[in-house]
PDB file of N, CA and C in Angstrom:
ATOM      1  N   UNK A   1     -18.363   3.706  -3.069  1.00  0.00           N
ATOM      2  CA  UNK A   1     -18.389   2.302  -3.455  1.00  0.00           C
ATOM      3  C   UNK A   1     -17.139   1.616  -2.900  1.00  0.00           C
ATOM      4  N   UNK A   2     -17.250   0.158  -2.545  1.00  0.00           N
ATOM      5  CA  UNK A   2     -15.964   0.098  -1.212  1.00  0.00           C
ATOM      6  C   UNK A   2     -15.344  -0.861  -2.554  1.00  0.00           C
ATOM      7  N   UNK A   3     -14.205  -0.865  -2.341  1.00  0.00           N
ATOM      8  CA  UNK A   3     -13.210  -1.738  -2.947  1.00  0.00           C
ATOM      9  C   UNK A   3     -12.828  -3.455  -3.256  1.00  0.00           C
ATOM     10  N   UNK A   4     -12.466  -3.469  -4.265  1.00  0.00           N
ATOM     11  CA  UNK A   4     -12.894  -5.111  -4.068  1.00  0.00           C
ATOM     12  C   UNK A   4     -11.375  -5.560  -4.145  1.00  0.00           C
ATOM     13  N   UNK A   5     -11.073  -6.652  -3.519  1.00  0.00           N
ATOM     14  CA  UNK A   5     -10.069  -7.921  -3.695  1.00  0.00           C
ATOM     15  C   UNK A   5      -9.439  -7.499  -5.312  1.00  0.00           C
ATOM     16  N   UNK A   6     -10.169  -8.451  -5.850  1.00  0.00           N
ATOM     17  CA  UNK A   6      -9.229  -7.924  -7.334  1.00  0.00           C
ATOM     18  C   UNK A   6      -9.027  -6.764  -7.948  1.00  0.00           C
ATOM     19  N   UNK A   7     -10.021  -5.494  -7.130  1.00  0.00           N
ATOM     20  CA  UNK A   7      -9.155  -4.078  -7.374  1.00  0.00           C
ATOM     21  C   UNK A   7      -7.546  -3.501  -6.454  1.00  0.00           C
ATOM     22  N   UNK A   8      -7.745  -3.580  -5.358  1.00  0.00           N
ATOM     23  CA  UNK A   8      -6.489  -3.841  -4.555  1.00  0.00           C
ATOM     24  C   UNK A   8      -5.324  -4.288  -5.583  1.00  0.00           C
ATOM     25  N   UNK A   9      -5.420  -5.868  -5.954  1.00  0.00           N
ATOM     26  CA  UNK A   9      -4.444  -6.640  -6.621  1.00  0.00           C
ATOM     27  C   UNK A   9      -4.263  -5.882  -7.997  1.00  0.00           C
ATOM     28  N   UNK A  10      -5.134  -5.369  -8.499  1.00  0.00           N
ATOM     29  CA  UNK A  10      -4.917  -4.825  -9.661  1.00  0.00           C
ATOM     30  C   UNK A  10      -3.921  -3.775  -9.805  1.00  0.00           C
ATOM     31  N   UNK A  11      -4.309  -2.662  -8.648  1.00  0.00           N
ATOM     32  CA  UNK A  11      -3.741  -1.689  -8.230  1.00  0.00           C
ATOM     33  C   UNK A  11      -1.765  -2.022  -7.158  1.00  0.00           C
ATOM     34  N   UNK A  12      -1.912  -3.080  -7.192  1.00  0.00           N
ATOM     35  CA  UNK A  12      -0.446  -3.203  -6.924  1.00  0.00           C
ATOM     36  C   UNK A  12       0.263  -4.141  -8.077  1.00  0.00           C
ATOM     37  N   UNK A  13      -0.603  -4.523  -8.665  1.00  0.00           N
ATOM     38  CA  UNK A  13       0.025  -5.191  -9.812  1.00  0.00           C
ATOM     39  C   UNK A  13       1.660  -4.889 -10.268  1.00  0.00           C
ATOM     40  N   UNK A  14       2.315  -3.736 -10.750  1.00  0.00           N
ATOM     41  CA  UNK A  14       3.922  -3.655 -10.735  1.00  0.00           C
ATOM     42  C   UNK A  14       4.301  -4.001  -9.524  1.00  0.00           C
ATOM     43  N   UNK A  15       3.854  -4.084  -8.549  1.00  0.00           N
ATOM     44  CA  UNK A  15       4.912  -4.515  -6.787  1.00  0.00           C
ATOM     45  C   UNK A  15       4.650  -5.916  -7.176  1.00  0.00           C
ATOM     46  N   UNK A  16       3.297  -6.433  -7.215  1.00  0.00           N
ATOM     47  CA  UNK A  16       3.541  -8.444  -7.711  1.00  0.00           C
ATOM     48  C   UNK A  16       4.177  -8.522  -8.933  1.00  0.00           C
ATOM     49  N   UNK A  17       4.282  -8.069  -9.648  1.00  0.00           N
ATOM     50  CA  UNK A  17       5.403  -8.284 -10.491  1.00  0.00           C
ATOM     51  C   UNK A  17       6.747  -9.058 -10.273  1.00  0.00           C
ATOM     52  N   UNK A  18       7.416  -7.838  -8.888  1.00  0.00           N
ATOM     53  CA  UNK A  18       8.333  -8.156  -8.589  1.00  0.00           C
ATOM     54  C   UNK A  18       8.760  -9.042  -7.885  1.00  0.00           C
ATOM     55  N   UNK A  19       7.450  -9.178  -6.228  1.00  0.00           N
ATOM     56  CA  UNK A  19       7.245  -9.912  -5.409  1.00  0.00           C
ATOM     57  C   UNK A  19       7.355 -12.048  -6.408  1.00  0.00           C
ATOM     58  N   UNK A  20       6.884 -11.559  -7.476  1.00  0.00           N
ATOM     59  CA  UNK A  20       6.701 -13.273  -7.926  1.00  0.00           C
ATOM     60  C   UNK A  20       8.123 -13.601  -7.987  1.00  0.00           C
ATOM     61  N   UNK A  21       8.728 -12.649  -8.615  1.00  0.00           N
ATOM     62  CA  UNK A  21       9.991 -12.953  -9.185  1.00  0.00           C
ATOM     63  C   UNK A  21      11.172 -13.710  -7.542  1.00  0.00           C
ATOM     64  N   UNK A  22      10.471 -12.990  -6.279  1.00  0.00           N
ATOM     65  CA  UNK A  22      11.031 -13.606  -5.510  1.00  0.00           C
ATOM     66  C   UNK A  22      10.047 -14.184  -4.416  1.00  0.00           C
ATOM     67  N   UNK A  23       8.903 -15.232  -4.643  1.00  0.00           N
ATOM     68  CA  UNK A  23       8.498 -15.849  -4.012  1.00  0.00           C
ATOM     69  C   UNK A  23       7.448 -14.990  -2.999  1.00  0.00           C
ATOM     70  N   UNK A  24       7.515 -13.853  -2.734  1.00  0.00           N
ATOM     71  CA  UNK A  24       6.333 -12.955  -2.395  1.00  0.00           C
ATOM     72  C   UNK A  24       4.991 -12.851  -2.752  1.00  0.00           C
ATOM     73  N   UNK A  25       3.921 -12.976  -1.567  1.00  0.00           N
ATOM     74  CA  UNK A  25       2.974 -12.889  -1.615  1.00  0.00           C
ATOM     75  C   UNK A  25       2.160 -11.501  -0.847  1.00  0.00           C
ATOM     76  N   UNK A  26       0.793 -11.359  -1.806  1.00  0.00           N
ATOM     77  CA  UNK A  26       0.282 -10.336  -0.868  1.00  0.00           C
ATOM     78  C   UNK A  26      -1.049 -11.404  -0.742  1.00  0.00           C
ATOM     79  N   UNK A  27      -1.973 -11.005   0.492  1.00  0.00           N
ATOM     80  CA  UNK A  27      -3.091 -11.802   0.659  1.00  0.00           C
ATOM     81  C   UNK A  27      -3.934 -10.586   1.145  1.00  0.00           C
ATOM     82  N   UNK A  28      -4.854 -10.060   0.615  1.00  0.00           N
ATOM     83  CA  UNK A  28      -6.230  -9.409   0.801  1.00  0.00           C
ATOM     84  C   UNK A  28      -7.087 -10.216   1.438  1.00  0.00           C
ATOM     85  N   UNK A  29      -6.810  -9.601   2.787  1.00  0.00           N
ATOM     86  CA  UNK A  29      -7.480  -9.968   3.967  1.00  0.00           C
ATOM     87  C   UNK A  29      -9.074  -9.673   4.058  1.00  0.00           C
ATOM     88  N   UNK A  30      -8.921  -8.178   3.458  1.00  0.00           N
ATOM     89  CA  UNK A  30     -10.031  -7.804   4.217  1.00  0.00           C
ATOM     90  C   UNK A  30     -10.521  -6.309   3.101  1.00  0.00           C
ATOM     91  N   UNK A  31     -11.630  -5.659   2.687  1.00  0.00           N
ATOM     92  CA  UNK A  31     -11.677  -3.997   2.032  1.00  0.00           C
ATOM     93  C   UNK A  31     -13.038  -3.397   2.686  1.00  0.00           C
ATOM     94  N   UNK A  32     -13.211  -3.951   3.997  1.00  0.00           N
ATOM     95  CA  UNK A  32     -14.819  -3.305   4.697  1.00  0.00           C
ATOM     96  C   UNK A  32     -14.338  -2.191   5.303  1.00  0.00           C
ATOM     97  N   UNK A  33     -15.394  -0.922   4.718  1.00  0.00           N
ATOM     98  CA  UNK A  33     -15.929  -0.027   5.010  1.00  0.00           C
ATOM     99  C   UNK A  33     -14.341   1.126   4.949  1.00  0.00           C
ATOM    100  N   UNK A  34     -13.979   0.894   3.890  1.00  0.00           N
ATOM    101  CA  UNK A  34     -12.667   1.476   3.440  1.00  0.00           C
ATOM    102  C   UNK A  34     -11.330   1.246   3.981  1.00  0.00           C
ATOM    103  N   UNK A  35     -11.061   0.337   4.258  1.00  0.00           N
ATOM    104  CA  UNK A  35      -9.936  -0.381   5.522  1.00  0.00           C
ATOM    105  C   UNK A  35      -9.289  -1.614   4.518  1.00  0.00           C
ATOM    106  N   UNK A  36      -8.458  -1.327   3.693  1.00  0.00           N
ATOM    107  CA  UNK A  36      -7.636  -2.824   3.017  1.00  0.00           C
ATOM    108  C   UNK A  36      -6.348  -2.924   4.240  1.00  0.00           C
ATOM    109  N   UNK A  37      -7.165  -4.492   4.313  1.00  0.00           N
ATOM    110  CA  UNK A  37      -5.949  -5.487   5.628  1.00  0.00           C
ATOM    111  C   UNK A  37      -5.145  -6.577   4.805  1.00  0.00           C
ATOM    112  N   UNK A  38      -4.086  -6.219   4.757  1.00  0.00           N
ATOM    113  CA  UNK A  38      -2.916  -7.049   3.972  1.00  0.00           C
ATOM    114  C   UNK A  38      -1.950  -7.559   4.730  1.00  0.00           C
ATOM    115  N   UNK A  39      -1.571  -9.232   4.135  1.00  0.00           N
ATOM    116  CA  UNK A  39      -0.436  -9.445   4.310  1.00  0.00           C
ATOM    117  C   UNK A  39       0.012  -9.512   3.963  1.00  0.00           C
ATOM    118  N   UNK A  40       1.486 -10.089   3.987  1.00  0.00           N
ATOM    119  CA  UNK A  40       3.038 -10.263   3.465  1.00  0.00           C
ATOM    120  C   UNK A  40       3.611 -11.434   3.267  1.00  0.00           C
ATOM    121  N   UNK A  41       3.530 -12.384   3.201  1.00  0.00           N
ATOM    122  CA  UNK A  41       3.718 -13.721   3.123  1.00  0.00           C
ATOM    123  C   UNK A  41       5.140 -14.413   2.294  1.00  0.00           C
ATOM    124  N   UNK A  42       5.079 -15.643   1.770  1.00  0.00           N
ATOM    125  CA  UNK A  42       5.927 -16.449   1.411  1.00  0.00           C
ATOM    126  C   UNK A  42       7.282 -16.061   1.318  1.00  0.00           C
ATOM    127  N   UNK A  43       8.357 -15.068   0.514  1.00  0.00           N
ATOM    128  CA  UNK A  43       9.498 -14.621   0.674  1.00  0.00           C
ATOM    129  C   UNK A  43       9.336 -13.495   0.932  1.00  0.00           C
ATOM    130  N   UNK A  44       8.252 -12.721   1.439  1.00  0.00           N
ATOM    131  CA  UNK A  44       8.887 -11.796   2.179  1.00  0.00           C
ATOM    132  C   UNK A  44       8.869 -11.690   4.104  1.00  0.00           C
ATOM    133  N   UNK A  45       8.567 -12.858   3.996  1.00  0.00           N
ATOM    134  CA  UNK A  45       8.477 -13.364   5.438  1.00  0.00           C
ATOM    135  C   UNK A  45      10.278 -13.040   5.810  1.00  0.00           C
ATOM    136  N   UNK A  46      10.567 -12.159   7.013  1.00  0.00           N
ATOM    137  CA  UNK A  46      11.918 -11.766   6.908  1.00  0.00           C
ATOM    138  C   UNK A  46      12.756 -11.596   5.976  1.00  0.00           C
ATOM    139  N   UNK A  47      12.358 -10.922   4.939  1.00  0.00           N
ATOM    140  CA  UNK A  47      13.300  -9.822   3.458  1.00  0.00           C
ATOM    141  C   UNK A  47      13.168  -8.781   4.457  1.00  0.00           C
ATOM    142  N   UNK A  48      14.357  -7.925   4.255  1.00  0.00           N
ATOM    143  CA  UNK A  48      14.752  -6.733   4.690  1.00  0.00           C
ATOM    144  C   UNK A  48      14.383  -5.409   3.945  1.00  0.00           C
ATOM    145  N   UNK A  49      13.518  -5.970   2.600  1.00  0.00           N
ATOM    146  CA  UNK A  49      12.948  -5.170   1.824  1.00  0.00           C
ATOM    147  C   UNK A  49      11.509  -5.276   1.873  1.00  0.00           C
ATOM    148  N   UNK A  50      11.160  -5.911   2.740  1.00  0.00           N
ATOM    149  CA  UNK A  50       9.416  -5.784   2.953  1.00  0.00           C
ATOM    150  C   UNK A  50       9.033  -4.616   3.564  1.00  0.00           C
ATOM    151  N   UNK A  51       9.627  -3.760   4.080  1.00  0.00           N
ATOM    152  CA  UNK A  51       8.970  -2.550   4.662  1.00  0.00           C
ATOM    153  C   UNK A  51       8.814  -1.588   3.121  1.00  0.00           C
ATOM    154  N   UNK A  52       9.981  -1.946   2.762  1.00  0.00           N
ATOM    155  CA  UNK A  52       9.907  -0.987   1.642  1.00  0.00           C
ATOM    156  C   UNK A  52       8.843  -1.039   0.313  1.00  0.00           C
ATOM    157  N   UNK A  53       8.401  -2.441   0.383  1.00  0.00           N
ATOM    158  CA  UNK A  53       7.713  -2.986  -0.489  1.00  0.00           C
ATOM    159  C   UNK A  53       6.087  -2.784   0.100  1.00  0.00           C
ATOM    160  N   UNK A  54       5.907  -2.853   1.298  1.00  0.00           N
ATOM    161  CA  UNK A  54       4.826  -2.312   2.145  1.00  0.00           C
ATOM    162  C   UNK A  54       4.793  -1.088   1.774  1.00  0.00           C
ATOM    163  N   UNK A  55       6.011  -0.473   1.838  1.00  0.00           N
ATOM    164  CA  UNK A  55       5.416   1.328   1.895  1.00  0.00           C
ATOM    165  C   UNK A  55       5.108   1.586   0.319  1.00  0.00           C
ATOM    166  N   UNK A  56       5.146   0.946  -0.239  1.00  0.00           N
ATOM    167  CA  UNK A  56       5.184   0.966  -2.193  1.00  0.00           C
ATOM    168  C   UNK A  56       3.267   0.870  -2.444  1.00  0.00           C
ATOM    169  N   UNK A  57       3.060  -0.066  -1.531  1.00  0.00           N
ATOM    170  CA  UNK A  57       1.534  -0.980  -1.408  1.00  0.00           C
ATOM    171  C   UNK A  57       0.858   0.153  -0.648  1.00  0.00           C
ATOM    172  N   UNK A  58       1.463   0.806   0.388  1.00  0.00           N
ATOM    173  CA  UNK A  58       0.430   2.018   0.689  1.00  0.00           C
ATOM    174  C   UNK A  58       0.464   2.700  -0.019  1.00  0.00           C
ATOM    175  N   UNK A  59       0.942   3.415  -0.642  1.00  0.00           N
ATOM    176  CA  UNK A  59       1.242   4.518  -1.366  1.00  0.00           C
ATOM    177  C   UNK A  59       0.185   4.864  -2.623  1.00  0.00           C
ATOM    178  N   UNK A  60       0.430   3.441  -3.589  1.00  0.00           N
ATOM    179  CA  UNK A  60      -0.510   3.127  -4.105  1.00  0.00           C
ATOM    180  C   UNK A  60      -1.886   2.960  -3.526  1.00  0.00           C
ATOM    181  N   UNK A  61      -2.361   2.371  -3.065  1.00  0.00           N
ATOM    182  CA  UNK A  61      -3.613   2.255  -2.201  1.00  0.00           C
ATOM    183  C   UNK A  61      -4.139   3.267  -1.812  1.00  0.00           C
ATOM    184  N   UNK A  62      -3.607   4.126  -0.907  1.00  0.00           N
ATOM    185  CA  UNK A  62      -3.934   4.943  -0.516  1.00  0.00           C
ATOM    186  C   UNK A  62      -4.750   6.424  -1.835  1.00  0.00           C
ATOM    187  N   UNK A  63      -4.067   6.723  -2.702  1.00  0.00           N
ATOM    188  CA  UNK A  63      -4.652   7.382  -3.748  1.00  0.00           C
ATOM    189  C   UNK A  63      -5.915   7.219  -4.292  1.00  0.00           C
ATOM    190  N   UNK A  64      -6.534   5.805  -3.715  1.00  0.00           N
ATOM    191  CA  UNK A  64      -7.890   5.394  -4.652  1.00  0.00           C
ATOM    192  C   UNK A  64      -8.851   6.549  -2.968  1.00  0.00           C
ATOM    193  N   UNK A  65      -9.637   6.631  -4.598  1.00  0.00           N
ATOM    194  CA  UNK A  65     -11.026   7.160  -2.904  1.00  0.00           C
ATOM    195  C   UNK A  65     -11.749   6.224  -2.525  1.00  0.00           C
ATOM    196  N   UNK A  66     -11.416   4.936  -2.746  1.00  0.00           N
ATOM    197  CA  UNK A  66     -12.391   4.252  -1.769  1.00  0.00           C
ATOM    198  C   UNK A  66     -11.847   3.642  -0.346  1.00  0.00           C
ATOM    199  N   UNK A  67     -10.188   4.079   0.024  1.00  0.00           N
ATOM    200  CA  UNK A  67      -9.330   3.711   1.078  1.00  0.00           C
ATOM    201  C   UNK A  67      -9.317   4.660   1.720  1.00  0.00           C
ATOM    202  N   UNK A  68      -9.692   4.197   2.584  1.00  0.00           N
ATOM    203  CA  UNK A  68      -9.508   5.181   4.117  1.00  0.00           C
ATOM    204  C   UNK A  68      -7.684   4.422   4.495  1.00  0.00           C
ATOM    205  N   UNK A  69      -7.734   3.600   4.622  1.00  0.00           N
ATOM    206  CA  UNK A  69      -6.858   3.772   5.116  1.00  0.00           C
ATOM    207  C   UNK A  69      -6.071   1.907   4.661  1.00  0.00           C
ATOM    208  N   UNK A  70      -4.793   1.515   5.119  1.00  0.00           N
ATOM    209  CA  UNK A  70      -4.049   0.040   4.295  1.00  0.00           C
ATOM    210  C   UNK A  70      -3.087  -0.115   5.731  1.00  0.00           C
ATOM    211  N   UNK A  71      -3.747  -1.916   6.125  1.00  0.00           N
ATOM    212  CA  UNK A  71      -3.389  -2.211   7.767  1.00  0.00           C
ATOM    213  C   UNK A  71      -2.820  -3.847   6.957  1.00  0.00           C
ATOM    214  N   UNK A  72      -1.248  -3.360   7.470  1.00  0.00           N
ATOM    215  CA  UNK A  72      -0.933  -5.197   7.160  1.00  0.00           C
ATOM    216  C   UNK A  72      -0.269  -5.443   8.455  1.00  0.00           C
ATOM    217  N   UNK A  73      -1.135  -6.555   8.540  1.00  0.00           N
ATOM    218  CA  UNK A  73      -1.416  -7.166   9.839  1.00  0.00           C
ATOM    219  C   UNK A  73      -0.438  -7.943  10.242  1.00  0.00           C
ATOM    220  N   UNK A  74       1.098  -8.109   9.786  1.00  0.00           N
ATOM    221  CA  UNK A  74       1.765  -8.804  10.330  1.00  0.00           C
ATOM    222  C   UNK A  74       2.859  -7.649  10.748  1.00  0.00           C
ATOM    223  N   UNK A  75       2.386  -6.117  10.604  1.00  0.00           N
ATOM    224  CA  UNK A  75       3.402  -4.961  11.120  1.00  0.00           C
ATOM    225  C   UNK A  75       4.387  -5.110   9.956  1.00  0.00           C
ATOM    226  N   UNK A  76       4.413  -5.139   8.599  1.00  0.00           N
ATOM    227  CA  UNK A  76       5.244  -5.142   7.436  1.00  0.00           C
ATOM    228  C   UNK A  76       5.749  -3.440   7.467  1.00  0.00           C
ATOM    229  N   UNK A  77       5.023  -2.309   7.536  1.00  0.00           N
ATOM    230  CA  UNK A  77       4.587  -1.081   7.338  1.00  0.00           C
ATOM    231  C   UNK A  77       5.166  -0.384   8.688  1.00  0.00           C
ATOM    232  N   UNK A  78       6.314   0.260   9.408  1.00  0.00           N
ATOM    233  CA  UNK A  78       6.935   0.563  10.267  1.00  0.00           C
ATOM    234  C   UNK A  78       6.063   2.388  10.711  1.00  0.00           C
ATOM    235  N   UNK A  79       5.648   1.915  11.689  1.00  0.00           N
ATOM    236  CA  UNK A  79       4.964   3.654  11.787  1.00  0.00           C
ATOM    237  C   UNK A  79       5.433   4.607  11.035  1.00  0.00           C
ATOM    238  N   UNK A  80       6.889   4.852  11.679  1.00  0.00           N
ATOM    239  CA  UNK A  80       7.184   6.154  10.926  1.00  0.00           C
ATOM    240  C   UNK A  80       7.707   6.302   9.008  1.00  0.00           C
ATOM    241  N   UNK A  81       7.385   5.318   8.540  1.00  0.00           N
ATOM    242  CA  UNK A  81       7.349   4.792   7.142  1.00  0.00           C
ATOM    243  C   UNK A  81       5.953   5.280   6.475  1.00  0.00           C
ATOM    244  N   UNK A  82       4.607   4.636   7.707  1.00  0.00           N
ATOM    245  CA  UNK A  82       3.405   5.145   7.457  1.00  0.00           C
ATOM    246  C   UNK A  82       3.405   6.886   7.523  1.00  0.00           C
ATOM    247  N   UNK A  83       3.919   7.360   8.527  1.00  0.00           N
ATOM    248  CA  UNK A  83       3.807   8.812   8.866  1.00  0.00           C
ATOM    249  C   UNK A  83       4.746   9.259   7.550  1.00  0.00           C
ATOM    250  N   UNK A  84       5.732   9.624   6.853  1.00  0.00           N
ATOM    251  CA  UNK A  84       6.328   9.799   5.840  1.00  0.00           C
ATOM    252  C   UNK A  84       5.624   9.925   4.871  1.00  0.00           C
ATOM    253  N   UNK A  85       4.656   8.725   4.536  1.00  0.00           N
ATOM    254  CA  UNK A  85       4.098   8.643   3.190  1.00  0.00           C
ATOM    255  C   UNK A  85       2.847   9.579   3.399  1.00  0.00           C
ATOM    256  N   UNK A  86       2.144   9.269   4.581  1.00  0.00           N
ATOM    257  CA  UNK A  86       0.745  10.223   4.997  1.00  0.00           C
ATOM    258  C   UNK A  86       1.559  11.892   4.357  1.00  0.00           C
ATOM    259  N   UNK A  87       2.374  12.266   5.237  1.00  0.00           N
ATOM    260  CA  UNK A  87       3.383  13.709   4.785  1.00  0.00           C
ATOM    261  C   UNK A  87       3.411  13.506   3.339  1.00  0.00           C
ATOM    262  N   UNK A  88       4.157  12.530   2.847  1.00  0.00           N
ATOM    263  CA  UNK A  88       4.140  12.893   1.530  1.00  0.00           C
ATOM    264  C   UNK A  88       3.163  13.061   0.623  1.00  0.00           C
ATOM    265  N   UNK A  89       2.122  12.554   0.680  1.00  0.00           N
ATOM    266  CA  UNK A  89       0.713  13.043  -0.090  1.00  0.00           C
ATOM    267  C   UNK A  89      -0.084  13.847   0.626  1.00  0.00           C
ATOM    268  N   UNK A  90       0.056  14.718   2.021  1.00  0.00           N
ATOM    269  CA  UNK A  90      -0.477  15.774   1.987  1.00  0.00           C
ATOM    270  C   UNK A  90       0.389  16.932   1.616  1.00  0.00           C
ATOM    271  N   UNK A  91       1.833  16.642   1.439  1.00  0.00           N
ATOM    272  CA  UNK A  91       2.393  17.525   0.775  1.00  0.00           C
ATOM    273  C   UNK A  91       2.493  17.629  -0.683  1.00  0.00           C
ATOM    274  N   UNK A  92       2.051  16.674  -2.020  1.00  0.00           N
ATOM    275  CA  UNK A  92       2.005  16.600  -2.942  1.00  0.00           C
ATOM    276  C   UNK A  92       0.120  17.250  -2.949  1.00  0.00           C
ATOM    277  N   UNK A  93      -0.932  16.938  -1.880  1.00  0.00           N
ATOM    278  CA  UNK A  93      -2.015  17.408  -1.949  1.00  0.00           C
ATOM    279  C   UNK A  93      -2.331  19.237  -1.787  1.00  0.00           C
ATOM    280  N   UNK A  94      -1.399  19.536  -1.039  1.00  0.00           N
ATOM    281  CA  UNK A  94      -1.448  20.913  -1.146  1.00  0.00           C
ATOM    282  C   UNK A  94      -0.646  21.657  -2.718  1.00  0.00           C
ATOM    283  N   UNK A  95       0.455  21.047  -2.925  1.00  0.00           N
ATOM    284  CA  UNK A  95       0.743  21.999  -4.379  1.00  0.00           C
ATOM    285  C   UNK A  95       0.054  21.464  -4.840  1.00  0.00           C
ATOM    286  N   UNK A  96      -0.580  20.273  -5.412  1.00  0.00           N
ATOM    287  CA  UNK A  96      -1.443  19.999  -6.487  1.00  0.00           C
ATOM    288  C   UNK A  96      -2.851  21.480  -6.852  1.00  0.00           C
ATOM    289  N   UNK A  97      -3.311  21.824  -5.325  1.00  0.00           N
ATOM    290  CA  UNK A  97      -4.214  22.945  -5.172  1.00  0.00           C
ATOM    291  C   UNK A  97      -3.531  24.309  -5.267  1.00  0.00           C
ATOM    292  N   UNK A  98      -2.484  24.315  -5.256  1.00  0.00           N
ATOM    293  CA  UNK A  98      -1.708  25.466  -5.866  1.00  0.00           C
ATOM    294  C   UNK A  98      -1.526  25.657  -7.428  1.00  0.00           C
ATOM    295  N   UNK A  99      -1.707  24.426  -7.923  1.00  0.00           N
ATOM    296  CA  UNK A  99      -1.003  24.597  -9.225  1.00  0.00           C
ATOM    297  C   UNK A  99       0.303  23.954  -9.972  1.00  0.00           C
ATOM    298  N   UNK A 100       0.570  23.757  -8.856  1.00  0.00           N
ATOM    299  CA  UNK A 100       2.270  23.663  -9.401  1.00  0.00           C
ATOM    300  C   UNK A 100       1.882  22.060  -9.825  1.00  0.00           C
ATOM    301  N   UNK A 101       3.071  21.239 -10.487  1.00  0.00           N
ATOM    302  CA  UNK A 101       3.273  20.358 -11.208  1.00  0.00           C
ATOM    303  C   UNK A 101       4.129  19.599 -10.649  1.00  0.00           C
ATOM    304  N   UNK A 102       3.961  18.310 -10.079  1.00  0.00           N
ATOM    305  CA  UNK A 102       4.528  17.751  -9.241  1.00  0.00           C
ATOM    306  C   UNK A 102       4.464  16.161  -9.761  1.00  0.00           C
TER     307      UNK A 102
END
């Protein structure tokens, strides 16, 4: 079942939290065929903390099964930021199948 607009927003809900507090916007572009396309908008248009706030928004996202995959289209999300987090949940995905408690 593919994802909707106000599930996305729901699911980053603590990052808008913060984002309001400083004029940040996210805009749900797009959730076809498992692909959420996001932007970055109003104050975080050049914050030096939007990558970080991007990689917060994949992270989250990424855990639902209906995301293949989270594309913000103004390059907020720095490759090797994306590659890190991909590592980090296939490395939290393998102990999880071990057992261990993570």
């Amino acid at each position: 079942m593919p994802i909707s607009a106000e599930e996305v927003m729901a699911e980053i809900g603590p990052v808008q939290d913060i984002l309001d507090a400083h004029d940040g916007i996210v805009n749900v572009l797009d959730t076809a065929n498992g692909i959420v396309m996001l932007s970055l908008e109003g104050g975080c248009v050049g914050c030096s903390s939007t990558p970080m706030t991007a990689m917060q928004i994949y992270y989250s996202l990424k855990k639902l099964d209906p995301v293949d995959d989270v594309i913000f289209v103004n390059g907020e999300l720095p490759e090797y930021m994306r590659t890190f987090i991909d590592q980090k949940m296939a490395d939290e995905d393998k102990n999880n199948t071990t057992g261990e408690i993570i």
